[in-house]
PDB file of N, CA and C in Angstrom:
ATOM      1  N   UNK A   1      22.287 285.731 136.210  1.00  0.00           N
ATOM      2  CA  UNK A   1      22.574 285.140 137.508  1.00  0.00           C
ATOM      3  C   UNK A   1      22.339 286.187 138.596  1.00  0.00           C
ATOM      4  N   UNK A   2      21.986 286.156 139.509  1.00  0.00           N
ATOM      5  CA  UNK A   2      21.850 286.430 140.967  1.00  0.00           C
ATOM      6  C   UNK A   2      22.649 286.397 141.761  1.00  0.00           C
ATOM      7  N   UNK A   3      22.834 287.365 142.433  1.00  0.00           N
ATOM      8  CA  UNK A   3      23.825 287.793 143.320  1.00  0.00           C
ATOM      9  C   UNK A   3      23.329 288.179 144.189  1.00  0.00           C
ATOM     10  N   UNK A   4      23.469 287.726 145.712  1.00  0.00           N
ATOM     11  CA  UNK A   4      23.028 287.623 146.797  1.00  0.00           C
ATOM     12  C   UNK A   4      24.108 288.967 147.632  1.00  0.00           C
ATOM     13  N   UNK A   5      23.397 290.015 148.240  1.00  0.00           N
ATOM     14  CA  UNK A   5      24.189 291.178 148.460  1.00  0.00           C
ATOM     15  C   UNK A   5      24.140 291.223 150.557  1.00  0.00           C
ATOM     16  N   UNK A   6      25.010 291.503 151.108  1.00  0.00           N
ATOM     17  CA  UNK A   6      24.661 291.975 152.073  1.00  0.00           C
ATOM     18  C   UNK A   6      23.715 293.504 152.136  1.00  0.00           C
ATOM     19  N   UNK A   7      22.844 293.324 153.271  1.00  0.00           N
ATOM     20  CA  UNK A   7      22.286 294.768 153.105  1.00  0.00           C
ATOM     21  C   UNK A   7      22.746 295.339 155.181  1.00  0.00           C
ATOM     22  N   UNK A   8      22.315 296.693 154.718  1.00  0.00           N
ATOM     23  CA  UNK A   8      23.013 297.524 155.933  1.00  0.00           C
ATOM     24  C   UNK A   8      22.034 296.862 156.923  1.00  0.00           C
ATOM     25  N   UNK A   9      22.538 296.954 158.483  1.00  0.00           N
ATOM     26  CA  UNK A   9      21.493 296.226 159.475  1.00  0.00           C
ATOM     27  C   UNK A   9      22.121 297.033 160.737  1.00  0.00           C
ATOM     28  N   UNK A  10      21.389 298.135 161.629  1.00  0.00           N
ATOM     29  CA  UNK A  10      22.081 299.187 162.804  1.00  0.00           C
ATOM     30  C   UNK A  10      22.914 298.308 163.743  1.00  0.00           C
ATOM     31  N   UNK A  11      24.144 298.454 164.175  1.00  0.00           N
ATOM     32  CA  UNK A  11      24.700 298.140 165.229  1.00  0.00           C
ATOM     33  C   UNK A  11      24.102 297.873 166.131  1.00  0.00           C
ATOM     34  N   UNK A  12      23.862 297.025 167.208  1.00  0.00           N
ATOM     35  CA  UNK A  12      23.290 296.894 168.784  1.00  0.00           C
ATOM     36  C   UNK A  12      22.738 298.077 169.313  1.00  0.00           C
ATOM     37  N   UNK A  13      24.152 298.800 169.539  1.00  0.00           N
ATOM     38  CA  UNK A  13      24.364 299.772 169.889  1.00  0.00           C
ATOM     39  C   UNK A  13      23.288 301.486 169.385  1.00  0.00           C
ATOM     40  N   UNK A  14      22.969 301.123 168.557  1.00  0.00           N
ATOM     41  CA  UNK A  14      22.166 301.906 167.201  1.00  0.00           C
ATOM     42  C   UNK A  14      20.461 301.599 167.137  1.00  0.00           C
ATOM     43  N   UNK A  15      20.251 300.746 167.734  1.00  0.00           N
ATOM     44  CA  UNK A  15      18.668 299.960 167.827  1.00  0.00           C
ATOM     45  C   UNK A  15      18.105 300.818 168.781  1.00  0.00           C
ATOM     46  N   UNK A  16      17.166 301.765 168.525  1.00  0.00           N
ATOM     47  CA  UNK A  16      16.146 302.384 169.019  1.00  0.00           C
ATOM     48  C   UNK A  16      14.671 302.306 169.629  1.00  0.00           C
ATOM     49  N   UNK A  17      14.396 302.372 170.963  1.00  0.00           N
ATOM     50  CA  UNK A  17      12.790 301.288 171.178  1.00  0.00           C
ATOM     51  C   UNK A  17      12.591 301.650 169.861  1.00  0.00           C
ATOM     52  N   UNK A  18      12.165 303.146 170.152  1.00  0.00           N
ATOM     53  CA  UNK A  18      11.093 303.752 169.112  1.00  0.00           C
ATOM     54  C   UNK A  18      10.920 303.280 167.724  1.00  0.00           C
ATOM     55  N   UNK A  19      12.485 302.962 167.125  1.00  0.00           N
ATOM     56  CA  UNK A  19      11.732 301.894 165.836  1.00  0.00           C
ATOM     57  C   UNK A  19      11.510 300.808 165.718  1.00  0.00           C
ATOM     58  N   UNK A  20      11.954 300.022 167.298  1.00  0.00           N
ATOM     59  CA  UNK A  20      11.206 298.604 167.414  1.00  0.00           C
ATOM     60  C   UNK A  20      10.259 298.267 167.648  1.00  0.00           C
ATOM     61  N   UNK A  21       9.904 299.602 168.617  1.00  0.00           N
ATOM     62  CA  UNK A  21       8.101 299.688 168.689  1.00  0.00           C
ATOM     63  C   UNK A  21       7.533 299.479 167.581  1.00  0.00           C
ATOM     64  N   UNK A  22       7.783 300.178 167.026  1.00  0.00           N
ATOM     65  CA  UNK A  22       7.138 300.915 165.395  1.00  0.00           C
ATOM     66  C   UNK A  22       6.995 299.578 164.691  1.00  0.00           C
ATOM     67  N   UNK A  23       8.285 299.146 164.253  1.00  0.00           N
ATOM     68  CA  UNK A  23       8.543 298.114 163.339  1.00  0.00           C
ATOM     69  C   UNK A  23       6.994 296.789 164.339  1.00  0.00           C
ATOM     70  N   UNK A  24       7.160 296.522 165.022  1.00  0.00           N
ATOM     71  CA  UNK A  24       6.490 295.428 166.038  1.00  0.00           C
ATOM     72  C   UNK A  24       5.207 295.692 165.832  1.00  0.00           C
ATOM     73  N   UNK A  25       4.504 296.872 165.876  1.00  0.00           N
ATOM     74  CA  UNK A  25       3.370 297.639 165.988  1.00  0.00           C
ATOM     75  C   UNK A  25       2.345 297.403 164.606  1.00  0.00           C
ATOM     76  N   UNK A  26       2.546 296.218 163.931  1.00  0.00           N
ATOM     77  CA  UNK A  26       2.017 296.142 162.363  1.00  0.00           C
ATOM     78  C   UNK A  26       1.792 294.358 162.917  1.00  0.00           C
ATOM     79  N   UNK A  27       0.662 294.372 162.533  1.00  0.00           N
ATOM     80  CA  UNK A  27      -0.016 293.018 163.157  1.00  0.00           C
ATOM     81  C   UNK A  27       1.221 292.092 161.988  1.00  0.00           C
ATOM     82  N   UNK A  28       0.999 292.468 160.512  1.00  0.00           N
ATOM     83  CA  UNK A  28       1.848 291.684 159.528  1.00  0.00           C
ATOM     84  C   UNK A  28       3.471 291.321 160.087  1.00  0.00           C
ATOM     85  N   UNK A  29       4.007 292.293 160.562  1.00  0.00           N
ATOM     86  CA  UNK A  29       5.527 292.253 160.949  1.00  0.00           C
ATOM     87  C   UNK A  29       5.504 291.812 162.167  1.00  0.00           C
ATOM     88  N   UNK A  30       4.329 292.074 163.222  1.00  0.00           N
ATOM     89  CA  UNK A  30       4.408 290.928 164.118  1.00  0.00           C
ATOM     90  C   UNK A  30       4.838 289.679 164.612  1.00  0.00           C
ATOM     91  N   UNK A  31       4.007 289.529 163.204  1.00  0.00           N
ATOM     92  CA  UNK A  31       3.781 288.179 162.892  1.00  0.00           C
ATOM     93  C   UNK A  31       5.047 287.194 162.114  1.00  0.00           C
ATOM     94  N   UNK A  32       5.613 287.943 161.630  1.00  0.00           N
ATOM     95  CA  UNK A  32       6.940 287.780 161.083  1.00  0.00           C
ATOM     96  C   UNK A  32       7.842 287.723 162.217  1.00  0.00           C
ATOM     97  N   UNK A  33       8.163 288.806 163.157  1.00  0.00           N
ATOM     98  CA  UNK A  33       8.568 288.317 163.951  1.00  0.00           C
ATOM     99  C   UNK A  33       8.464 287.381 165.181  1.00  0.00           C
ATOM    100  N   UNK A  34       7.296 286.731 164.958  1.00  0.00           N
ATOM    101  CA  UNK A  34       6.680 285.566 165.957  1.00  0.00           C
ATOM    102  C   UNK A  34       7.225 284.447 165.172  1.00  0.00           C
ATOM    103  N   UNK A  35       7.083 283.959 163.772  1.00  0.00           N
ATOM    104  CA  UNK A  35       7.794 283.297 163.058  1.00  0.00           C
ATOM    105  C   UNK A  35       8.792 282.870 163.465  1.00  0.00           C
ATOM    106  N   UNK A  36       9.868 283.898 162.872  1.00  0.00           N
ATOM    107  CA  UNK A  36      10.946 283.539 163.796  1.00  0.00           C
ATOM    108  C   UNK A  36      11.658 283.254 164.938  1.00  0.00           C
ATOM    109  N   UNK A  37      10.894 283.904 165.511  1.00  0.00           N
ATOM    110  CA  UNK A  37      10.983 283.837 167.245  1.00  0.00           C
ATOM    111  C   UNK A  37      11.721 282.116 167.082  1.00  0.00           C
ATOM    112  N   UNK A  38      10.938 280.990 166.448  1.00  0.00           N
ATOM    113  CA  UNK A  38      10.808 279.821 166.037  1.00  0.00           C
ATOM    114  C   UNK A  38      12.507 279.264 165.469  1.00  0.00           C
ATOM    115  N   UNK A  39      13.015 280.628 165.065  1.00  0.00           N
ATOM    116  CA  UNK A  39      14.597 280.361 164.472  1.00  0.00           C
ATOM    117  C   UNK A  39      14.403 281.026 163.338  1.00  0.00           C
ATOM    118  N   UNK A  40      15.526 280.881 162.942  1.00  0.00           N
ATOM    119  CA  UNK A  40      15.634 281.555 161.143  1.00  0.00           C
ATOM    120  C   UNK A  40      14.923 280.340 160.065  1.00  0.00           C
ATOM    121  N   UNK A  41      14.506 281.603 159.060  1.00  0.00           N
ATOM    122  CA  UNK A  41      13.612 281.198 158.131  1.00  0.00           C
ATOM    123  C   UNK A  41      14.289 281.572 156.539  1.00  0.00           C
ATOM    124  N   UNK A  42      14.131 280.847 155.227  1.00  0.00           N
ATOM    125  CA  UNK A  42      14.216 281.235 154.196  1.00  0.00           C
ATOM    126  C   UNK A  42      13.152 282.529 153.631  1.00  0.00           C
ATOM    127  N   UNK A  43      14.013 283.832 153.642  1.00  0.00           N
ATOM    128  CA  UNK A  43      12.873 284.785 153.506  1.00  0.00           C
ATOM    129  C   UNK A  43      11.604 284.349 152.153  1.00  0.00           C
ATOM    130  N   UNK A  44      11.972 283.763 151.155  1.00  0.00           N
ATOM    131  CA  UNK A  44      10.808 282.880 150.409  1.00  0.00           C
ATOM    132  C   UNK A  44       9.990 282.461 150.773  1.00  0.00           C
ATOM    133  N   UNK A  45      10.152 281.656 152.022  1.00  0.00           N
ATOM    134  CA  UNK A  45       9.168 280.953 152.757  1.00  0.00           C
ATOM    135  C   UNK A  45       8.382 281.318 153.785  1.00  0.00           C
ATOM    136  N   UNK A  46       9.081 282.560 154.149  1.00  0.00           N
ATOM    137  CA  UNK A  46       8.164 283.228 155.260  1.00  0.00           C
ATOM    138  C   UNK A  46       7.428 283.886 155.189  1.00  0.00           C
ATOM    139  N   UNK A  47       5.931 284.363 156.260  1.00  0.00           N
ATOM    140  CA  UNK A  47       4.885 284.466 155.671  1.00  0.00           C
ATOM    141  C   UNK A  47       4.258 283.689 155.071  1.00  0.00           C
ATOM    142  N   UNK A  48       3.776 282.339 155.873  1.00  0.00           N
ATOM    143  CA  UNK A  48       3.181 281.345 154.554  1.00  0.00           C
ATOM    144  C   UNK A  48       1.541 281.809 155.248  1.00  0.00           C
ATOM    145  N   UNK A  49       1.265 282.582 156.382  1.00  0.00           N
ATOM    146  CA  UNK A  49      -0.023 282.787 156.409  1.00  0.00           C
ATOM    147  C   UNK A  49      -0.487 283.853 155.039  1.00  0.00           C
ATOM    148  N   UNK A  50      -0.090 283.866 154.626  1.00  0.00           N
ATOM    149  CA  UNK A  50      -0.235 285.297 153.284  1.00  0.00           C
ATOM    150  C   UNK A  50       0.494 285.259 151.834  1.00  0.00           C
ATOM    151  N   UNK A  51       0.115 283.525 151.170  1.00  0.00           N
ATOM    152  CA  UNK A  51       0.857 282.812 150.080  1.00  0.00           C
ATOM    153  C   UNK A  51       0.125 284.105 149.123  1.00  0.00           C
ATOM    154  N   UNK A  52      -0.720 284.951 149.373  1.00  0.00           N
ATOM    155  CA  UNK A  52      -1.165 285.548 148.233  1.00  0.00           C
ATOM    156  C   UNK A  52      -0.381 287.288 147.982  1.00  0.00           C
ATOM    157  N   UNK A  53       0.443 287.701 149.131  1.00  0.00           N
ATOM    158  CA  UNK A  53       0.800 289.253 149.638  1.00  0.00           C
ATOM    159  C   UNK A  53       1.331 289.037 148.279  1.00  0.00           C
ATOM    160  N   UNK A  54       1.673 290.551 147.787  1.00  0.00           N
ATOM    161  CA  UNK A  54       2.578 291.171 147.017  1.00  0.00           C
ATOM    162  C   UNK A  54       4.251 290.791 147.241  1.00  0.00           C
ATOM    163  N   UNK A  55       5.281 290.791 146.514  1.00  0.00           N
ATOM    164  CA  UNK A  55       6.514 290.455 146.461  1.00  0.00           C
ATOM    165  C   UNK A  55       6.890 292.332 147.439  1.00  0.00           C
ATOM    166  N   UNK A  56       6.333 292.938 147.112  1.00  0.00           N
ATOM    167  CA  UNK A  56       6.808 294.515 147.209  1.00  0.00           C
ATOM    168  C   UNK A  56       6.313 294.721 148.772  1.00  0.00           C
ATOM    169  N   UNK A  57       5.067 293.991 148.925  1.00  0.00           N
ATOM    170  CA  UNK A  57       4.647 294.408 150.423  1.00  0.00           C
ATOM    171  C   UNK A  57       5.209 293.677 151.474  1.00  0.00           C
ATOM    172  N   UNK A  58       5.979 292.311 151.353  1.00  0.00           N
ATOM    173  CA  UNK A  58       6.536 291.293 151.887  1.00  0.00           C
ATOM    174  C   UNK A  58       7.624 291.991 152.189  1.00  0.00           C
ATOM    175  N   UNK A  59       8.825 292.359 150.920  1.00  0.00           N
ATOM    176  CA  UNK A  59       9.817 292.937 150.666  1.00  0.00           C
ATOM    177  C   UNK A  59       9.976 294.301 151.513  1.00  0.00           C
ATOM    178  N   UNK A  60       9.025 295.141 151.760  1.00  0.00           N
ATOM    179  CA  UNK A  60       8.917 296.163 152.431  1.00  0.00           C
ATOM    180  C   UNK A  60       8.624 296.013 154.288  1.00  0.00           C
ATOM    181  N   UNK A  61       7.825 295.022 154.444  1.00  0.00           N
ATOM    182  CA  UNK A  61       8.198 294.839 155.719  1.00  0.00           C
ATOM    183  C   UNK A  61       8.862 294.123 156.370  1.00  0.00           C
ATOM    184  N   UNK A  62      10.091 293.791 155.315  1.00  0.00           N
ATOM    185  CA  UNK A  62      11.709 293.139 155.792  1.00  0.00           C
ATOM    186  C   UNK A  62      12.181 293.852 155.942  1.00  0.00           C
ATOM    187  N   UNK A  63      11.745 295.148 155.073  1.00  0.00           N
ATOM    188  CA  UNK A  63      13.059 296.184 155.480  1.00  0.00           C
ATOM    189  C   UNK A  63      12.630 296.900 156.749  1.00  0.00           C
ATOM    190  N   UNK A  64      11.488 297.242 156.575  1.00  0.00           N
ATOM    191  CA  UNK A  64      10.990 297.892 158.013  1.00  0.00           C
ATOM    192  C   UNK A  64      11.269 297.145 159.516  1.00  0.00           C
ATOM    193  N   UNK A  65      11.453 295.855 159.247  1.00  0.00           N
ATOM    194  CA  UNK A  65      12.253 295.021 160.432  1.00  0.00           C
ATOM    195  C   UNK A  65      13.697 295.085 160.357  1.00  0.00           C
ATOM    196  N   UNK A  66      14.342 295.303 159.550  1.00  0.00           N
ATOM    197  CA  UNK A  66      16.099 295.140 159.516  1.00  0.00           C
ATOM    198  C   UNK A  66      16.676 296.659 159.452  1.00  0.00           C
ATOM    199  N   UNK A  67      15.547 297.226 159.433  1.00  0.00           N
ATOM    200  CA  UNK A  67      16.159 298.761 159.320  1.00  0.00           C
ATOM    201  C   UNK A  67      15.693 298.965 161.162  1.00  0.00           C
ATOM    202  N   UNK A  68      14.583 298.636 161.716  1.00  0.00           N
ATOM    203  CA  UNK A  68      14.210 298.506 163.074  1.00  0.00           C
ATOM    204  C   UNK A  68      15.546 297.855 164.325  1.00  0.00           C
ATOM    205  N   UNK A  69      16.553 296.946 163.310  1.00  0.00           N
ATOM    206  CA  UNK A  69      17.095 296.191 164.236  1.00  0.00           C
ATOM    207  C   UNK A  69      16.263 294.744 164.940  1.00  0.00           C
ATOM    208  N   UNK A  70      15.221 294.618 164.114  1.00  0.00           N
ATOM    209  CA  UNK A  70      14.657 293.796 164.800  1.00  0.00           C
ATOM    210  C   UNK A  70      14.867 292.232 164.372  1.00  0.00           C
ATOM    211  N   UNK A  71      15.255 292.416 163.051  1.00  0.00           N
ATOM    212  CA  UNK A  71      15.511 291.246 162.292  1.00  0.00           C
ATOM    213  C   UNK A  71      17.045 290.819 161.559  1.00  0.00           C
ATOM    214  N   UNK A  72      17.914 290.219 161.139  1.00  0.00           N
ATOM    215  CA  UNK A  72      19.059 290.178 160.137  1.00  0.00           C
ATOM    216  C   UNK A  72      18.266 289.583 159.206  1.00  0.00           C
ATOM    217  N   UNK A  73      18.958 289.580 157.687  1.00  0.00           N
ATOM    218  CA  UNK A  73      18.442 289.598 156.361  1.00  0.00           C
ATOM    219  C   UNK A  73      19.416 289.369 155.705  1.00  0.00           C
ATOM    220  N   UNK A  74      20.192 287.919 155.446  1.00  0.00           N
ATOM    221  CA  UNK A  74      21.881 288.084 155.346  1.00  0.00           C
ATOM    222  C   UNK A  74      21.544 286.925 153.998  1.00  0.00           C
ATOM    223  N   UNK A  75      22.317 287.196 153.044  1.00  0.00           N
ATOM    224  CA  UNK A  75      22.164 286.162 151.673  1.00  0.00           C
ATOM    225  C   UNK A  75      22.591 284.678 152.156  1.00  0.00           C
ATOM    226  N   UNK A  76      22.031 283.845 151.395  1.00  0.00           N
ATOM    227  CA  UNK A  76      22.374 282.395 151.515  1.00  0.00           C
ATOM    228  C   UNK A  76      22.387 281.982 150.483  1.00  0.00           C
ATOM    229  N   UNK A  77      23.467 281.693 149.714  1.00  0.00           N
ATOM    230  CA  UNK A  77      23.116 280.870 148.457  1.00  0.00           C
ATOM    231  C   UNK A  77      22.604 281.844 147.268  1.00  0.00           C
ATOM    232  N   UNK A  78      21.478 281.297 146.556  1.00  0.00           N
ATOM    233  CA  UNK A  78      20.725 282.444 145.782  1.00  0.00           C
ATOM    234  C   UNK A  78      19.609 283.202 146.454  1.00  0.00           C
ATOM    235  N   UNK A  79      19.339 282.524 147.987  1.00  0.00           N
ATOM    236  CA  UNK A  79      18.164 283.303 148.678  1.00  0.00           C
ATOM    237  C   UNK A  79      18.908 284.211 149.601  1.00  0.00           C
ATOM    238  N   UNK A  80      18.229 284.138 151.127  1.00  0.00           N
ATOM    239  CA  UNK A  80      18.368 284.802 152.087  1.00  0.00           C
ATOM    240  C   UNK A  80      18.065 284.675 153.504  1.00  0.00           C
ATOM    241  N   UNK A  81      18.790 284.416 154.343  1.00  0.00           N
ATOM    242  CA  UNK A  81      18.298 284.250 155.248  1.00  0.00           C
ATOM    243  C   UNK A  81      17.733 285.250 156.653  1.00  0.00           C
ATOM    244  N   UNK A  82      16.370 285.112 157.110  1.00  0.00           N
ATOM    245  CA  UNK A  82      16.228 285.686 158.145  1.00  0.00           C
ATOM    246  C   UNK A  82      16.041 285.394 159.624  1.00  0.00           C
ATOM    247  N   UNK A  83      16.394 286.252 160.206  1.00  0.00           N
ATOM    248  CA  UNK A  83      16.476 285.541 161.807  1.00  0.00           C
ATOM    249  C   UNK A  83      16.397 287.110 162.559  1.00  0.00           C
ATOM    250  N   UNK A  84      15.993 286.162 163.741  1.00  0.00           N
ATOM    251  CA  UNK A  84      15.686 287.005 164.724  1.00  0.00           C
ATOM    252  C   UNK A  84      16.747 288.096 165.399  1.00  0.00           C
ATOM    253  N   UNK A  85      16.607 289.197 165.795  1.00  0.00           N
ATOM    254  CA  UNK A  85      18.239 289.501 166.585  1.00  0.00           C
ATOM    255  C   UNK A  85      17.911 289.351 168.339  1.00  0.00           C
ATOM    256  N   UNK A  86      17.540 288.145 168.792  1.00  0.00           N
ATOM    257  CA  UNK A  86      17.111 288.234 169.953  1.00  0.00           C
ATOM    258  C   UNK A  86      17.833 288.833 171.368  1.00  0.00           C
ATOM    259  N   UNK A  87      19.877 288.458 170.653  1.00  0.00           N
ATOM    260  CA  UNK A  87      20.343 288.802 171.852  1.00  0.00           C
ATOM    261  C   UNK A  87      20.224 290.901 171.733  1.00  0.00           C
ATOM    262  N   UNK A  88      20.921 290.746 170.366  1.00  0.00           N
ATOM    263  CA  UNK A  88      20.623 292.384 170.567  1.00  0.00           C
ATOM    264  C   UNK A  88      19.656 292.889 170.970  1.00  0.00           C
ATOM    265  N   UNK A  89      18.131 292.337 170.469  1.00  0.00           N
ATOM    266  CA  UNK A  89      17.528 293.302 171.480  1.00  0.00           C
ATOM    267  C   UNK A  89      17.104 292.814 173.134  1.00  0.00           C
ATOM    268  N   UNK A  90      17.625 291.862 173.682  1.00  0.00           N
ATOM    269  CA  UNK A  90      17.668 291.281 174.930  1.00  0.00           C
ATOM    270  C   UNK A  90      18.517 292.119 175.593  1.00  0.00           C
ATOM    271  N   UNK A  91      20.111 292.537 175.088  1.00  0.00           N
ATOM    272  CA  UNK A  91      20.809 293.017 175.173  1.00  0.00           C
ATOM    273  C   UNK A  91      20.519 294.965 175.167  1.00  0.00           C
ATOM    274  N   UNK A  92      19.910 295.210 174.382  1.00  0.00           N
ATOM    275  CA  UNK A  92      19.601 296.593 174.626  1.00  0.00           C
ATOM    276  C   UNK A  92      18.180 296.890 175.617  1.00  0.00           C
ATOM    277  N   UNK A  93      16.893 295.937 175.293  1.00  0.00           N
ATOM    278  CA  UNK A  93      16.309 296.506 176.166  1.00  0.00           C
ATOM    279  C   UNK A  93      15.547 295.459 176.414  1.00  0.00           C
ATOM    280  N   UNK A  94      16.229 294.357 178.052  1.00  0.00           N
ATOM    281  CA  UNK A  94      15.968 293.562 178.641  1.00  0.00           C
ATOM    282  C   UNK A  94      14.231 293.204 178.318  1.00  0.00           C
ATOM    283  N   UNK A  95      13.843 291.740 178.266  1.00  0.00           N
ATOM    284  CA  UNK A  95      12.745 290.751 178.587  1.00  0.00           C
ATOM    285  C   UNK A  95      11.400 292.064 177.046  1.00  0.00           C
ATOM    286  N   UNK A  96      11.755 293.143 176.806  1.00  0.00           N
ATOM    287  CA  UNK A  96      11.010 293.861 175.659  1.00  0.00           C
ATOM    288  C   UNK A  96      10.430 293.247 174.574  1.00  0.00           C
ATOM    289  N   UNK A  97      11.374 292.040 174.226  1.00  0.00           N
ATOM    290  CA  UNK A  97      11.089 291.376 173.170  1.00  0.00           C
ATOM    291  C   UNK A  97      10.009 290.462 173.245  1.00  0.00           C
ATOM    292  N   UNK A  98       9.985 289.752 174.756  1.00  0.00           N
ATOM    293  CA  UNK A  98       9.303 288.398 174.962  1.00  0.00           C
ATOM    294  C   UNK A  98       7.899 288.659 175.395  1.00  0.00           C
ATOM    295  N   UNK A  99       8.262 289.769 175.812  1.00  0.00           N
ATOM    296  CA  UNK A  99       6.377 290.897 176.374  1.00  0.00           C
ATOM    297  C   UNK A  99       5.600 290.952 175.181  1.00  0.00           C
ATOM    298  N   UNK A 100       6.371 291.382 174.348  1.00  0.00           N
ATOM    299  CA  UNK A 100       6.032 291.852 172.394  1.00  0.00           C
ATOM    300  C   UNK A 100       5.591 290.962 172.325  1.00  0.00           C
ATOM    301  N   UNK A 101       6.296 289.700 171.770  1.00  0.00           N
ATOM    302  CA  UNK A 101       6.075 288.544 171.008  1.00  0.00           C
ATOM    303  C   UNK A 101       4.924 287.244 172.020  1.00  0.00           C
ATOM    304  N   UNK A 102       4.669 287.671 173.309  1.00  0.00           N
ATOM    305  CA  UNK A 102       3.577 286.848 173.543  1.00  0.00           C
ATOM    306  C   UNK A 102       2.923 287.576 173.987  1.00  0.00           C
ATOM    307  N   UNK A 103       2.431 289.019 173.958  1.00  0.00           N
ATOM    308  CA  UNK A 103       1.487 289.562 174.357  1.00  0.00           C
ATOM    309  C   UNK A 103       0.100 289.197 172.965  1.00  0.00           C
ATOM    310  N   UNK A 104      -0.719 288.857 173.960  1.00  0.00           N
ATOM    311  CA  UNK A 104      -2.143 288.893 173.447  1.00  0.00           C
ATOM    312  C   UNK A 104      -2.415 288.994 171.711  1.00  0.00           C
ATOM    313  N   UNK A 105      -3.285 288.679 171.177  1.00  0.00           N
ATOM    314  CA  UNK A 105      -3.347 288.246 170.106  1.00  0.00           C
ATOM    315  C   UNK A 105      -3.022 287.068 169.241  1.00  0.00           C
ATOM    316  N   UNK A 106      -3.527 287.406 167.749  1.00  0.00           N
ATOM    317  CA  UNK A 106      -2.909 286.454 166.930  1.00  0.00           C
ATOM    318  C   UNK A 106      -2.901 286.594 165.692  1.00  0.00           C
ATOM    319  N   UNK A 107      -1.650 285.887 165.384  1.00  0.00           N
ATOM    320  CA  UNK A 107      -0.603 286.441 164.089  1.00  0.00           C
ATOM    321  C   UNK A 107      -2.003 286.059 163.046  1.00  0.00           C
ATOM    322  N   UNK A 108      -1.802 287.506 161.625  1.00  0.00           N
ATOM    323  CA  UNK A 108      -3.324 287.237 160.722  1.00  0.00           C
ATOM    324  C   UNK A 108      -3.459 285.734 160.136  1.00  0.00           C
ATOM    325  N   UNK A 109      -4.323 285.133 159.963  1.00  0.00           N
ATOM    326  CA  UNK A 109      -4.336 283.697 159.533  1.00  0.00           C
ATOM    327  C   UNK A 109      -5.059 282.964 160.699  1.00  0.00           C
ATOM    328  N   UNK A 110      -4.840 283.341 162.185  1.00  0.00           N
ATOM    329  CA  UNK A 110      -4.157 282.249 162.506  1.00  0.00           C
ATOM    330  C   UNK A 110      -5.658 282.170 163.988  1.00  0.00           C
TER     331      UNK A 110
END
């Protein structure tokens, strides 16, 4: 059986541009976070532009978003749910998020 764990996620207070830049700055995690932008998602299901990625490369740029502050990653059931942290980072560094998430381009797939 499976056991659905909380994992660590920085305080508000603790969210750094520099690793939201960072984290944002990967067309893939972008895109993940454009996703959601949409609301929370079953992390299973997200990413359906890339039904073929690795479990490890998916898995790795969840963490690179929840370790960023950019995302929560909280168990549901036997899955997990992810969502956006829009107020925190609205809250730490005003309209940053909405520049990100509709500036120019488009998520891979798409």
């Amino acid at each position: 059986m499976e056991i659905a764990f909380d994992l660590p996620h920085p305080a508000r207070e603790d969210i750094e541009l520099s690793q939201v830049l960072f984290a944002l700055s990967d067309p893939g995690r972008l895109a993940i976070a454009r996703e959601l932008a949409a609301g929370p998602a079953e992390a299973a299901s997200c990413v359906p532009w890339a039904p073929d990625m690795p479990k490890a490369t998916k898995s790795h740029m969840m963490k690179v978003l929840r370790e960023a502050g950019v995302i929560r990653n909280e168990p549901k059931g036997r899955g997990r749910l992810l969502s956006l942290r829009r107020a925190d980072l609205e809250a730490r560094f005003p309209g940053l998020l909405d520049a990100i998430l509709n500036a120019g381009g488009s998520p891979p797939g798409g």
